[in-house]
ModelCIF file with pLDDT and N, C-alpha, C, O atoms, coordinates in Angstrom:
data_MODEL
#
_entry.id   MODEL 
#
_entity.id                         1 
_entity.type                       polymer 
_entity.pdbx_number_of_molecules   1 
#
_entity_poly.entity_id                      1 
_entity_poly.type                           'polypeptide(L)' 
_entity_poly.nstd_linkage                   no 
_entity_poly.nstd_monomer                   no 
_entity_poly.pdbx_seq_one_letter_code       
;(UNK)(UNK)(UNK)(UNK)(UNK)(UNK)(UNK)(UNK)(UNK)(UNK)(UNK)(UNK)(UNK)(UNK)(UNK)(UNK)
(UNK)(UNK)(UNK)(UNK)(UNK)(UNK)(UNK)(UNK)(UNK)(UNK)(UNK)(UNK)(UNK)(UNK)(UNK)(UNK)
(UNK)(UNK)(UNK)(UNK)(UNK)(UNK)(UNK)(UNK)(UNK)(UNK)(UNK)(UNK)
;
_entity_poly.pdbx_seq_one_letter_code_can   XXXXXXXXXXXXXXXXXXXXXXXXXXXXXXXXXXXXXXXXXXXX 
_entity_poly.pdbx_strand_id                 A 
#
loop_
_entity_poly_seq.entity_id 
_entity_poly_seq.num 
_entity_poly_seq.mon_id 
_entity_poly_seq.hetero 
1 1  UNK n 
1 2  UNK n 
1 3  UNK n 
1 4  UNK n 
1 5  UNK n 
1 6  UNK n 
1 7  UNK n 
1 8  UNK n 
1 9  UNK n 
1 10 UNK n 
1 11 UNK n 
1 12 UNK n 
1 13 UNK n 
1 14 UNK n 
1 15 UNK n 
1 16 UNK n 
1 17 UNK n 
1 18 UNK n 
1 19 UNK n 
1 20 UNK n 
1 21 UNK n 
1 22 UNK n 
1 23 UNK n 
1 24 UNK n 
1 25 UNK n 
1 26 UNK n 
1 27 UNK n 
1 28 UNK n 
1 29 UNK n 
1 30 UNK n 
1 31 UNK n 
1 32 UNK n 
1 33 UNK n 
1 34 UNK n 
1 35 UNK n 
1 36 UNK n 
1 37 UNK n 
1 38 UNK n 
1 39 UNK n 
1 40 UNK n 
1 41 UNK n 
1 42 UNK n 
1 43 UNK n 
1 44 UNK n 
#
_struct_asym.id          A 
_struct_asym.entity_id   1 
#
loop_
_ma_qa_metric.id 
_ma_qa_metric.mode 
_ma_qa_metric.name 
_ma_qa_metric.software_group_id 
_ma_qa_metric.type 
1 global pLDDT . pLDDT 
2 local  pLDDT . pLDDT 
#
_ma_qa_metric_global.metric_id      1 
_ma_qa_metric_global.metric_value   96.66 
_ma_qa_metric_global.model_id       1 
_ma_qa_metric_global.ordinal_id     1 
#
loop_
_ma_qa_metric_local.label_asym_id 
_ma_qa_metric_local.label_comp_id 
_ma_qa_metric_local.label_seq_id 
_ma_qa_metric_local.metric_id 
_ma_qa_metric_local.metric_value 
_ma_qa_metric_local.model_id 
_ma_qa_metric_local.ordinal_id 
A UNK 1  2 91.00 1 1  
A UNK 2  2 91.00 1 2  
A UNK 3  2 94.00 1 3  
A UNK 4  2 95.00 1 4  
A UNK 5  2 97.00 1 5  
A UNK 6  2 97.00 1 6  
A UNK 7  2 97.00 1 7  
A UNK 8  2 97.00 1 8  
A UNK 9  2 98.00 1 9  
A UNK 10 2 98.00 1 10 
A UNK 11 2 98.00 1 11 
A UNK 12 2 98.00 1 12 
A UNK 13 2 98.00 1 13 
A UNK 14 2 98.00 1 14 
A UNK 15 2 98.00 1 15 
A UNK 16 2 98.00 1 16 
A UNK 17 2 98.00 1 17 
A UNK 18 2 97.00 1 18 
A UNK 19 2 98.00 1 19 
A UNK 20 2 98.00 1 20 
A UNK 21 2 98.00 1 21 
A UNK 22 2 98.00 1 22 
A UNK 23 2 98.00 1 23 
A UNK 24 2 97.00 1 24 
A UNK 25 2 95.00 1 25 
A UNK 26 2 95.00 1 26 
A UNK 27 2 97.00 1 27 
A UNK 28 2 97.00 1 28 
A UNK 29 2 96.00 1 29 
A UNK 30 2 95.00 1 30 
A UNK 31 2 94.00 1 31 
A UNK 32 2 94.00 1 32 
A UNK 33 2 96.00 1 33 
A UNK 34 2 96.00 1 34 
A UNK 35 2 97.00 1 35 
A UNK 36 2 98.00 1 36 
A UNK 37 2 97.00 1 37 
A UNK 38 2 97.00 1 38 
A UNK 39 2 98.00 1 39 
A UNK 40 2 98.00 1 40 
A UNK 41 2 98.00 1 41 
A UNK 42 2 98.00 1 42 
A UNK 43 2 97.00 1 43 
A UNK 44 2 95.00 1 44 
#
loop_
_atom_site.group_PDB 
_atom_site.id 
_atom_site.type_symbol 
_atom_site.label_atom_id 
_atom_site.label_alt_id 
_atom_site.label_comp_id 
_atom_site.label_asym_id 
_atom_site.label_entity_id 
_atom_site.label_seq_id 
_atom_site.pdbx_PDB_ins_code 
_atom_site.Cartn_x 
_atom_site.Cartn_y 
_atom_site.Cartn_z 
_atom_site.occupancy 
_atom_site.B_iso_or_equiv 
_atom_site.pdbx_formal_charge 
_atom_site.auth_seq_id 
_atom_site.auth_comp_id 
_atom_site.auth_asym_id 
_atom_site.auth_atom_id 
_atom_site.pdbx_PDB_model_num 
ATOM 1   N N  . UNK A 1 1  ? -67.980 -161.870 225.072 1.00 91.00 ? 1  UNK A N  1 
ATOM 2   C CA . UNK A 1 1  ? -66.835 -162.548 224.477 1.00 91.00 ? 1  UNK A CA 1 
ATOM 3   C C  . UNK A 1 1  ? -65.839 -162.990 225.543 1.00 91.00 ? 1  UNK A C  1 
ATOM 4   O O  . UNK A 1 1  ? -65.453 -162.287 226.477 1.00 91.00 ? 1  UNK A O  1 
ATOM 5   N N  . UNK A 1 2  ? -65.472 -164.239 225.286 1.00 91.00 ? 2  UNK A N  1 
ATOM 6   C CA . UNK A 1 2  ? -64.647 -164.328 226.332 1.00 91.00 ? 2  UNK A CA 1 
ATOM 7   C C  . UNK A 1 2  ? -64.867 -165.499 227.597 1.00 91.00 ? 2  UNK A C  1 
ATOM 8   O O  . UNK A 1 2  ? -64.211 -166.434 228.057 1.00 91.00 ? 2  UNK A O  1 
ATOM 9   N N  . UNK A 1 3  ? -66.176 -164.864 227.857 1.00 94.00 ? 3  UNK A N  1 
ATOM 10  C CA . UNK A 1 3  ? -67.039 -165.897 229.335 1.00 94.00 ? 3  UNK A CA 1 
ATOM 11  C C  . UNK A 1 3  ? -67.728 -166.648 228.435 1.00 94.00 ? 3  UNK A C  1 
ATOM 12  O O  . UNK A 1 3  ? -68.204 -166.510 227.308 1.00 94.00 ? 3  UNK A O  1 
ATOM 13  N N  . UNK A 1 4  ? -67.603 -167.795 229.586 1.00 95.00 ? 4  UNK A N  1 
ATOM 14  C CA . UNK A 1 4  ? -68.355 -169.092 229.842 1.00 95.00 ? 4  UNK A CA 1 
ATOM 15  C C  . UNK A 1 4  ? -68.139 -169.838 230.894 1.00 95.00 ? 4  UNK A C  1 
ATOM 16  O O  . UNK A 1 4  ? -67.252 -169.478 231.668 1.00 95.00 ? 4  UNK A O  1 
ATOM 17  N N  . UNK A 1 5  ? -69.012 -171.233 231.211 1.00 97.00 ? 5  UNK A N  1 
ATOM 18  C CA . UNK A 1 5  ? -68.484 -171.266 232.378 1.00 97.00 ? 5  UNK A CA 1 
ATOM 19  C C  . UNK A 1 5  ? -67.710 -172.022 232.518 1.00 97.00 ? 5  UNK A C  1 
ATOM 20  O O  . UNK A 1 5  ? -67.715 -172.406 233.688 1.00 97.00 ? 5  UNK A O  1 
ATOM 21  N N  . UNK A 1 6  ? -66.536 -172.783 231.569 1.00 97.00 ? 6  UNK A N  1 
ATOM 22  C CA . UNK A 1 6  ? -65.102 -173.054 231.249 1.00 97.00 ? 6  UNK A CA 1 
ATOM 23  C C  . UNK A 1 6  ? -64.203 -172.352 232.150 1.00 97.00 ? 6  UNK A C  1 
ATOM 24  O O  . UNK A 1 6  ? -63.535 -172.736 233.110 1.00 97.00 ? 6  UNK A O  1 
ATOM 25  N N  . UNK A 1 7  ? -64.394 -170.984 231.473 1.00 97.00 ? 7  UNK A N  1 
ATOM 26  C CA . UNK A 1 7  ? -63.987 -169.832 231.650 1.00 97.00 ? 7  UNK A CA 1 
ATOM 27  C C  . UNK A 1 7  ? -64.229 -169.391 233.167 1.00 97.00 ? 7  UNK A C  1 
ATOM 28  O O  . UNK A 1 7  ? -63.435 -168.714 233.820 1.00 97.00 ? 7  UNK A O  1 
ATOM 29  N N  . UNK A 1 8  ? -64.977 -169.693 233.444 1.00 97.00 ? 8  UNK A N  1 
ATOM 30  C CA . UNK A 1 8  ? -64.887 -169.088 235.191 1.00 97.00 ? 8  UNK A CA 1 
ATOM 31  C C  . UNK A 1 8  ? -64.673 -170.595 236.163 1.00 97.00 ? 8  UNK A C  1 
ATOM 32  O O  . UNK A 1 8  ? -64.754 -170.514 237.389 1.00 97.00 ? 8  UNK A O  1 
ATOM 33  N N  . UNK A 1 9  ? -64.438 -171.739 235.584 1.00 98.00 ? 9  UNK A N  1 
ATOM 34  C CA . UNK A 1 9  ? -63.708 -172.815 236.336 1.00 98.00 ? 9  UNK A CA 1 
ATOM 35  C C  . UNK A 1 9  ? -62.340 -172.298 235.922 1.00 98.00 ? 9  UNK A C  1 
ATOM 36  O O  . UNK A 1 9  ? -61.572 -172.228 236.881 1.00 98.00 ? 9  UNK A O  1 
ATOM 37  N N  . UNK A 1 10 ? -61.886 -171.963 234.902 1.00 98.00 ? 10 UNK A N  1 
ATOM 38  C CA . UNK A 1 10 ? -60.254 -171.593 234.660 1.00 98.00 ? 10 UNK A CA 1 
ATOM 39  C C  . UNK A 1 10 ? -59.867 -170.715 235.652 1.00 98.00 ? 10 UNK A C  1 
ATOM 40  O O  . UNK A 1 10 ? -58.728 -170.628 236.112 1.00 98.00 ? 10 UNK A O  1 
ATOM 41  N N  . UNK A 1 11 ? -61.012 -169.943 236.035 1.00 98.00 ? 11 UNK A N  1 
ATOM 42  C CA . UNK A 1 11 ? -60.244 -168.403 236.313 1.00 98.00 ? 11 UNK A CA 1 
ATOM 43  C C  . UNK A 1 11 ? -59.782 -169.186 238.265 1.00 98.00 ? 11 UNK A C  1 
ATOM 44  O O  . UNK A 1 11 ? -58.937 -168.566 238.912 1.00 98.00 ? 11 UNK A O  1 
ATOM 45  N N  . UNK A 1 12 ? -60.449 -170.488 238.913 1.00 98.00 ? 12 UNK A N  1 
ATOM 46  C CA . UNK A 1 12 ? -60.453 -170.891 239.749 1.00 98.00 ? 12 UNK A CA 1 
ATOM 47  C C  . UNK A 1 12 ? -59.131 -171.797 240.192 1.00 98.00 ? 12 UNK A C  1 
ATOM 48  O O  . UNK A 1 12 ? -58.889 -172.276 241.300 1.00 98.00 ? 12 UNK A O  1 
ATOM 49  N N  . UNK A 1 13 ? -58.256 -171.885 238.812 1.00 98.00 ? 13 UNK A N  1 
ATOM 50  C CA . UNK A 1 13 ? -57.494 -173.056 238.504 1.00 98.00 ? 13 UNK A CA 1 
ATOM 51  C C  . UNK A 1 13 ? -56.661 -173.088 240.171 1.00 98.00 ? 13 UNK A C  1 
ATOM 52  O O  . UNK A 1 13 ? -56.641 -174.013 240.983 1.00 98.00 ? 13 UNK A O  1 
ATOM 53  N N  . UNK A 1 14 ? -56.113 -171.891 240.252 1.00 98.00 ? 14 UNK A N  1 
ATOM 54  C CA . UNK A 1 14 ? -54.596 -171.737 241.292 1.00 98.00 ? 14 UNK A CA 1 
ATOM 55  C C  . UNK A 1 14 ? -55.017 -171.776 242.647 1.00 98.00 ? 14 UNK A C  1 
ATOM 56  O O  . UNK A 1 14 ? -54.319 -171.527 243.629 1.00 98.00 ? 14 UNK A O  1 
ATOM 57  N N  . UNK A 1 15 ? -56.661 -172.233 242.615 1.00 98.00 ? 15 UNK A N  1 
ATOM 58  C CA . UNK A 1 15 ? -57.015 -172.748 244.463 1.00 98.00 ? 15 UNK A CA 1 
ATOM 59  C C  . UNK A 1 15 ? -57.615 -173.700 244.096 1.00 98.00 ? 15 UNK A C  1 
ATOM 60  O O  . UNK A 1 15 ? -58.510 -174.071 244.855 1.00 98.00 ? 15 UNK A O  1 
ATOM 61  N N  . UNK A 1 16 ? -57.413 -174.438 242.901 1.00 98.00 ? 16 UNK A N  1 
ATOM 62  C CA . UNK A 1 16 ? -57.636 -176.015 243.102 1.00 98.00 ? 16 UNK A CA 1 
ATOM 63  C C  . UNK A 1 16 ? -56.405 -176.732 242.472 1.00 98.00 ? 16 UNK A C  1 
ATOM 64  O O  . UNK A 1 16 ? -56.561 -177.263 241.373 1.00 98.00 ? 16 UNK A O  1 
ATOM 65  N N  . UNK A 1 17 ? -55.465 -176.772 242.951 1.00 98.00 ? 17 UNK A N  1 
ATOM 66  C CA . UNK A 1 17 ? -54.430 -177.616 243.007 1.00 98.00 ? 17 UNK A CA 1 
ATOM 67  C C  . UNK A 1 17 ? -54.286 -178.742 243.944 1.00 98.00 ? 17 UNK A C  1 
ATOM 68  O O  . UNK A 1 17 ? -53.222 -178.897 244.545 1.00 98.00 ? 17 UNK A O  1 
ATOM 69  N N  . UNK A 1 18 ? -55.326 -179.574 244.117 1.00 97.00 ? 18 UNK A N  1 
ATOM 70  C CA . UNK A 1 18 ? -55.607 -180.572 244.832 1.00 97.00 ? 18 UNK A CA 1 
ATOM 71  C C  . UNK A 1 18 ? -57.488 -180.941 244.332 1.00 97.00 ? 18 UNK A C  1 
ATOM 72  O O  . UNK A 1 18 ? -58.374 -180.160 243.987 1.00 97.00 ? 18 UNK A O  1 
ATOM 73  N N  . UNK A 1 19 ? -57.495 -182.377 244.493 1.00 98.00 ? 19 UNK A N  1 
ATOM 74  C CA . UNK A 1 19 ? -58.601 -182.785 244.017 1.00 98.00 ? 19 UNK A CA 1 
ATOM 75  C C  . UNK A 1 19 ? -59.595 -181.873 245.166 1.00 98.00 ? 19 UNK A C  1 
ATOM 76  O O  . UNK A 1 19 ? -59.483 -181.336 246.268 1.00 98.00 ? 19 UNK A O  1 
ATOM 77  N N  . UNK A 1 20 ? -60.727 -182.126 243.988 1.00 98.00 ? 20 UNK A N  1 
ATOM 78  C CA . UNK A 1 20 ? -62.344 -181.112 244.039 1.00 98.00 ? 20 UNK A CA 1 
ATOM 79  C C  . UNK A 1 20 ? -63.369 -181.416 243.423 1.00 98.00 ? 20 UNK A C  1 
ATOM 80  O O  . UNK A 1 20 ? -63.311 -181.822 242.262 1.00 98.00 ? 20 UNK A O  1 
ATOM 81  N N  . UNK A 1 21 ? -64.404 -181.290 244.027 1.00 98.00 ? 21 UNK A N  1 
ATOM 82  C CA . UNK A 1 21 ? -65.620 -181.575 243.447 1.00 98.00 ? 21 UNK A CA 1 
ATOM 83  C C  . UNK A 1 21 ? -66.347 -180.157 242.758 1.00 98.00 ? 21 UNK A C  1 
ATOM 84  O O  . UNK A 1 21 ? -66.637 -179.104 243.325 1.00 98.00 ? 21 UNK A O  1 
ATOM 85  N N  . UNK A 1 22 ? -66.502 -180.507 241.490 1.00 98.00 ? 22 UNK A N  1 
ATOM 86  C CA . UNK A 1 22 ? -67.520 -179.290 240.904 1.00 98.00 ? 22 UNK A CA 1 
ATOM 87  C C  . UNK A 1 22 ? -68.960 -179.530 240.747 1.00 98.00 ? 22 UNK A C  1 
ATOM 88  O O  . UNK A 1 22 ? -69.728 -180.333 240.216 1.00 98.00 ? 22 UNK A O  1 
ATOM 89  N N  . UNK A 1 23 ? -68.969 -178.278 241.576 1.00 98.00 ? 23 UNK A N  1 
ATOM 90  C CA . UNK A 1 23 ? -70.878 -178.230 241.798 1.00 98.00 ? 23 UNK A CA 1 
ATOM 91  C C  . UNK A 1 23 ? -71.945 -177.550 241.283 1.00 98.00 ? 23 UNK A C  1 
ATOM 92  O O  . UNK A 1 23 ? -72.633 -176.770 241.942 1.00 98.00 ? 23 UNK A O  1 
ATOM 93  N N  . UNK A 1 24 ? -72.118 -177.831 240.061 1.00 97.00 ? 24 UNK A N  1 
ATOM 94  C CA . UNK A 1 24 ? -72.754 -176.445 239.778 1.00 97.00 ? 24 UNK A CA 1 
ATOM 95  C C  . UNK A 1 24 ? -74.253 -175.749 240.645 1.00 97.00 ? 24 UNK A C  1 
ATOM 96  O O  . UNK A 1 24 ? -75.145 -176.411 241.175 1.00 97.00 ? 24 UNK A O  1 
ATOM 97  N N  . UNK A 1 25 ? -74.171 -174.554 240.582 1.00 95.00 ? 25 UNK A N  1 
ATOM 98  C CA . UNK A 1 25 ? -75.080 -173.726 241.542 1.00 95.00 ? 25 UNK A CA 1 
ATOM 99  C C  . UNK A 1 25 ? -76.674 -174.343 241.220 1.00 95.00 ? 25 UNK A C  1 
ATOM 100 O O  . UNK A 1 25 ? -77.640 -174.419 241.980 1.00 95.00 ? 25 UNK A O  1 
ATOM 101 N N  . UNK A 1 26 ? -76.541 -174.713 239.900 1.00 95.00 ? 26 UNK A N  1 
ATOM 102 C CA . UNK A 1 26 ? -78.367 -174.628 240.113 1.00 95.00 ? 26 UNK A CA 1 
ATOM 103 C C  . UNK A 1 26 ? -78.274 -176.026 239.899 1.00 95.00 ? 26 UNK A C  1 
ATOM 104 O O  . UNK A 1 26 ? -78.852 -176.661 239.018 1.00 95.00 ? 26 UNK A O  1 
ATOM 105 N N  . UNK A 1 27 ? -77.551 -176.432 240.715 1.00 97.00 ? 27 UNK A N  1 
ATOM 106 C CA . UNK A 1 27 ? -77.901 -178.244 241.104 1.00 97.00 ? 27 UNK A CA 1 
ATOM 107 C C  . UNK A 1 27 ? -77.849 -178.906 242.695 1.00 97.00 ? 27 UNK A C  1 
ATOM 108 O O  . UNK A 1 27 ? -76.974 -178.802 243.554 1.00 97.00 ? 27 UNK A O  1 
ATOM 109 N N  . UNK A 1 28 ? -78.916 -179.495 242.709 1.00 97.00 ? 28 UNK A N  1 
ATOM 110 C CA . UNK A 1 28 ? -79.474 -179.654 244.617 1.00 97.00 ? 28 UNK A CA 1 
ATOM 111 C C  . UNK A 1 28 ? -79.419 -180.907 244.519 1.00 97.00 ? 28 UNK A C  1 
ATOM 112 O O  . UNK A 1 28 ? -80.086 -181.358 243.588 1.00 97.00 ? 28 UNK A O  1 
ATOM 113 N N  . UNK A 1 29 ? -78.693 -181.877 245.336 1.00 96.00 ? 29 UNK A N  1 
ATOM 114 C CA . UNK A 1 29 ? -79.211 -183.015 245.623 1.00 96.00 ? 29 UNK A CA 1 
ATOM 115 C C  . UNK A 1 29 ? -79.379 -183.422 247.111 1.00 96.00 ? 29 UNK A C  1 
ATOM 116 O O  . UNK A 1 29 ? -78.871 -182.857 248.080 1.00 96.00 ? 29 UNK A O  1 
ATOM 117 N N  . UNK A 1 30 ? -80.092 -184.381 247.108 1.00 95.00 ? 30 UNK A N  1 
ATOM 118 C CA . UNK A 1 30 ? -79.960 -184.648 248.560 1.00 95.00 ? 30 UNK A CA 1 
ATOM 119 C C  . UNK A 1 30 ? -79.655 -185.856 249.791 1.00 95.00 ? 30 UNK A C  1 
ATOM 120 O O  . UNK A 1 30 ? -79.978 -186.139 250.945 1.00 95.00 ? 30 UNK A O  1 
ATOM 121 N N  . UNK A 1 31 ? -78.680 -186.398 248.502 1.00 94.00 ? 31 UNK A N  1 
ATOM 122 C CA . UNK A 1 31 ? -78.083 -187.963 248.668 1.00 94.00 ? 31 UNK A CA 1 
ATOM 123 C C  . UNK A 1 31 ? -76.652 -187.884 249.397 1.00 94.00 ? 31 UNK A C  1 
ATOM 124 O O  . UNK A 1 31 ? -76.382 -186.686 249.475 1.00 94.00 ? 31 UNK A O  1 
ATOM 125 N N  . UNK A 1 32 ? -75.859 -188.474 249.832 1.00 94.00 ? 32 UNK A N  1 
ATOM 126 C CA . UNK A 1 32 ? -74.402 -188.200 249.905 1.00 94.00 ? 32 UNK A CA 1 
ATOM 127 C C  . UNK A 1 32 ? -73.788 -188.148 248.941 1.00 94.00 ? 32 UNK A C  1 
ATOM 128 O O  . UNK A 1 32 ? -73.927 -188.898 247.975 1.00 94.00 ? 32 UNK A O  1 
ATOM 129 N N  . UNK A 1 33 ? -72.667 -186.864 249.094 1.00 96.00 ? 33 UNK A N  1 
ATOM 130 C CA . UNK A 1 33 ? -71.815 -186.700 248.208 1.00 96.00 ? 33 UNK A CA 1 
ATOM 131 C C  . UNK A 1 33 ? -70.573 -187.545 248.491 1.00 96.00 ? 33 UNK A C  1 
ATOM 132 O O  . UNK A 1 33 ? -70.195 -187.643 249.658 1.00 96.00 ? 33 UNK A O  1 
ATOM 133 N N  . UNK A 1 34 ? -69.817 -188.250 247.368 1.00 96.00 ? 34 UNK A N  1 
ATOM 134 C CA . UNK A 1 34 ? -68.989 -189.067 247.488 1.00 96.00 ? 34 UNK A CA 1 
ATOM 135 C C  . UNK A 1 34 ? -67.388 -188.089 247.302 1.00 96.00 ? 34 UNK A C  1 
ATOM 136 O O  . UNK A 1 34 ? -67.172 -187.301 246.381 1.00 96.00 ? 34 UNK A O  1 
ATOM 137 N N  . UNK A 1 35 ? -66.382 -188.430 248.492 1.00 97.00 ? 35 UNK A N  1 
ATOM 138 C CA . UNK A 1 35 ? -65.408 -187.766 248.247 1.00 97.00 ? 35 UNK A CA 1 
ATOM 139 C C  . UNK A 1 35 ? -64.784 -188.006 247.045 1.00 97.00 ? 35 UNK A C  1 
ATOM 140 O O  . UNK A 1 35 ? -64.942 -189.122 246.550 1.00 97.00 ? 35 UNK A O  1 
ATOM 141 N N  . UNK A 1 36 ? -63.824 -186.851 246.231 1.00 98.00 ? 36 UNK A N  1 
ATOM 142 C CA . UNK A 1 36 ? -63.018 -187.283 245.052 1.00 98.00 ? 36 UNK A CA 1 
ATOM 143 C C  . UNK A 1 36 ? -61.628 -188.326 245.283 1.00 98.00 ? 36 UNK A C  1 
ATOM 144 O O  . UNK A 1 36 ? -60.467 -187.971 245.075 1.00 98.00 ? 36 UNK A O  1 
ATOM 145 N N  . UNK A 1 37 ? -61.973 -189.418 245.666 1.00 97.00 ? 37 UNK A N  1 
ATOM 146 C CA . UNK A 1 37 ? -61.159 -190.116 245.882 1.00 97.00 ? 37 UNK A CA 1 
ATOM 147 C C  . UNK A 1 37 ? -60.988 -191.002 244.545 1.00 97.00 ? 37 UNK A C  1 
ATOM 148 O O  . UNK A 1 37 ? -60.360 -192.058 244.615 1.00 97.00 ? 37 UNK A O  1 
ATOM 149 N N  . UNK A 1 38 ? -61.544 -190.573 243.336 1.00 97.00 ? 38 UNK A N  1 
ATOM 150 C CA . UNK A 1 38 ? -61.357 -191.048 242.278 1.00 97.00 ? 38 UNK A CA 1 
ATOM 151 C C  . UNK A 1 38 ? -62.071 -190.030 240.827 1.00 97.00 ? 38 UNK A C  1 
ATOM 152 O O  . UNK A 1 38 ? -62.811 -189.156 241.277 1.00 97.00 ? 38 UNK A O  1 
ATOM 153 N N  . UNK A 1 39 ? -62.009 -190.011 239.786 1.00 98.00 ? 39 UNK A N  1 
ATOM 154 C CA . UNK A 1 39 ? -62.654 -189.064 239.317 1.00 98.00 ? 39 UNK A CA 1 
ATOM 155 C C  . UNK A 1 39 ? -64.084 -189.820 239.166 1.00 98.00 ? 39 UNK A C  1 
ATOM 156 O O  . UNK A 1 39 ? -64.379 -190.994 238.940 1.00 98.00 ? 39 UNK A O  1 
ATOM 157 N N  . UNK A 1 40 ? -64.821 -188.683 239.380 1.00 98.00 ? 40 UNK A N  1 
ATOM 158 C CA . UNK A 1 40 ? -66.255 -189.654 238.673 1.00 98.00 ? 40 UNK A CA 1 
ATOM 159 C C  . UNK A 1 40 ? -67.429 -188.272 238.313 1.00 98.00 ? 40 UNK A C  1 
ATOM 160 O O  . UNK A 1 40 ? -67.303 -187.102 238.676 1.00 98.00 ? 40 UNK A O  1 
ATOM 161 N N  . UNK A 1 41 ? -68.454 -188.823 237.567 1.00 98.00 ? 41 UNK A N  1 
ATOM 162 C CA . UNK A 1 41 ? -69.504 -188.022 237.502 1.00 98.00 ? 41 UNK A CA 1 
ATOM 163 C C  . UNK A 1 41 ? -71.263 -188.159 237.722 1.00 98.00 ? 41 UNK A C  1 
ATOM 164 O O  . UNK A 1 41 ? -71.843 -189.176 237.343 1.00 98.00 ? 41 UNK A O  1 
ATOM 165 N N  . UNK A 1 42 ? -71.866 -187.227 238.254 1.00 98.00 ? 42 UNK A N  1 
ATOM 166 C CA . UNK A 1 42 ? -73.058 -187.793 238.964 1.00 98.00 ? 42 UNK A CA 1 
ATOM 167 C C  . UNK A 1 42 ? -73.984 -187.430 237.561 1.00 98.00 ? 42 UNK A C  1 
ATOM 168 O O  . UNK A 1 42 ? -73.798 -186.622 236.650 1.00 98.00 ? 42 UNK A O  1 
ATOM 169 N N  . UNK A 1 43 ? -74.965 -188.326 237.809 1.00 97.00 ? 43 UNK A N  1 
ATOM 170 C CA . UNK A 1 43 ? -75.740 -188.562 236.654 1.00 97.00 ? 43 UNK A CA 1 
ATOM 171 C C  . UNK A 1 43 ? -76.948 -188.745 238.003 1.00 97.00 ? 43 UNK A C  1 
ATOM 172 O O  . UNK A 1 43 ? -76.662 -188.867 239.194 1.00 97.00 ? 43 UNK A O  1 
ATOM 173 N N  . UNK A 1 44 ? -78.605 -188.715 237.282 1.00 95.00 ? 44 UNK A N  1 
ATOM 174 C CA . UNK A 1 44 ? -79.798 -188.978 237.942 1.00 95.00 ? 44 UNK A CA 1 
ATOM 175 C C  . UNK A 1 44 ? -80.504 -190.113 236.967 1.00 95.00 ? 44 UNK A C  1 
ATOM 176 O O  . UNK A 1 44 ? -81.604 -190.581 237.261 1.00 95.00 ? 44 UNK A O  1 
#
């Protein structure tokens, strides 16, 4: 009760007070990653 992984990006909130990229762990790519110089989302 309680967790998810909402919930453990929240618990991250107060060391991302500046733009960030979220990565989740069981995802590999092997292209360049584009800085957050805008919001966006990666799709395959």
């Amino acid at each position: 009760d309680g967790s998810c992984l909402l919930y453990s990006m929240k618990c991250a909130k107060d060391a991302l007070q500046c733009p960030f990229i979220f990565h989740a762990c069981d995802t590999i790519i092997v292209e360049p990653v584009p800085e957050p110089t805008e919001d966006w989302v990666a799709g395959f």
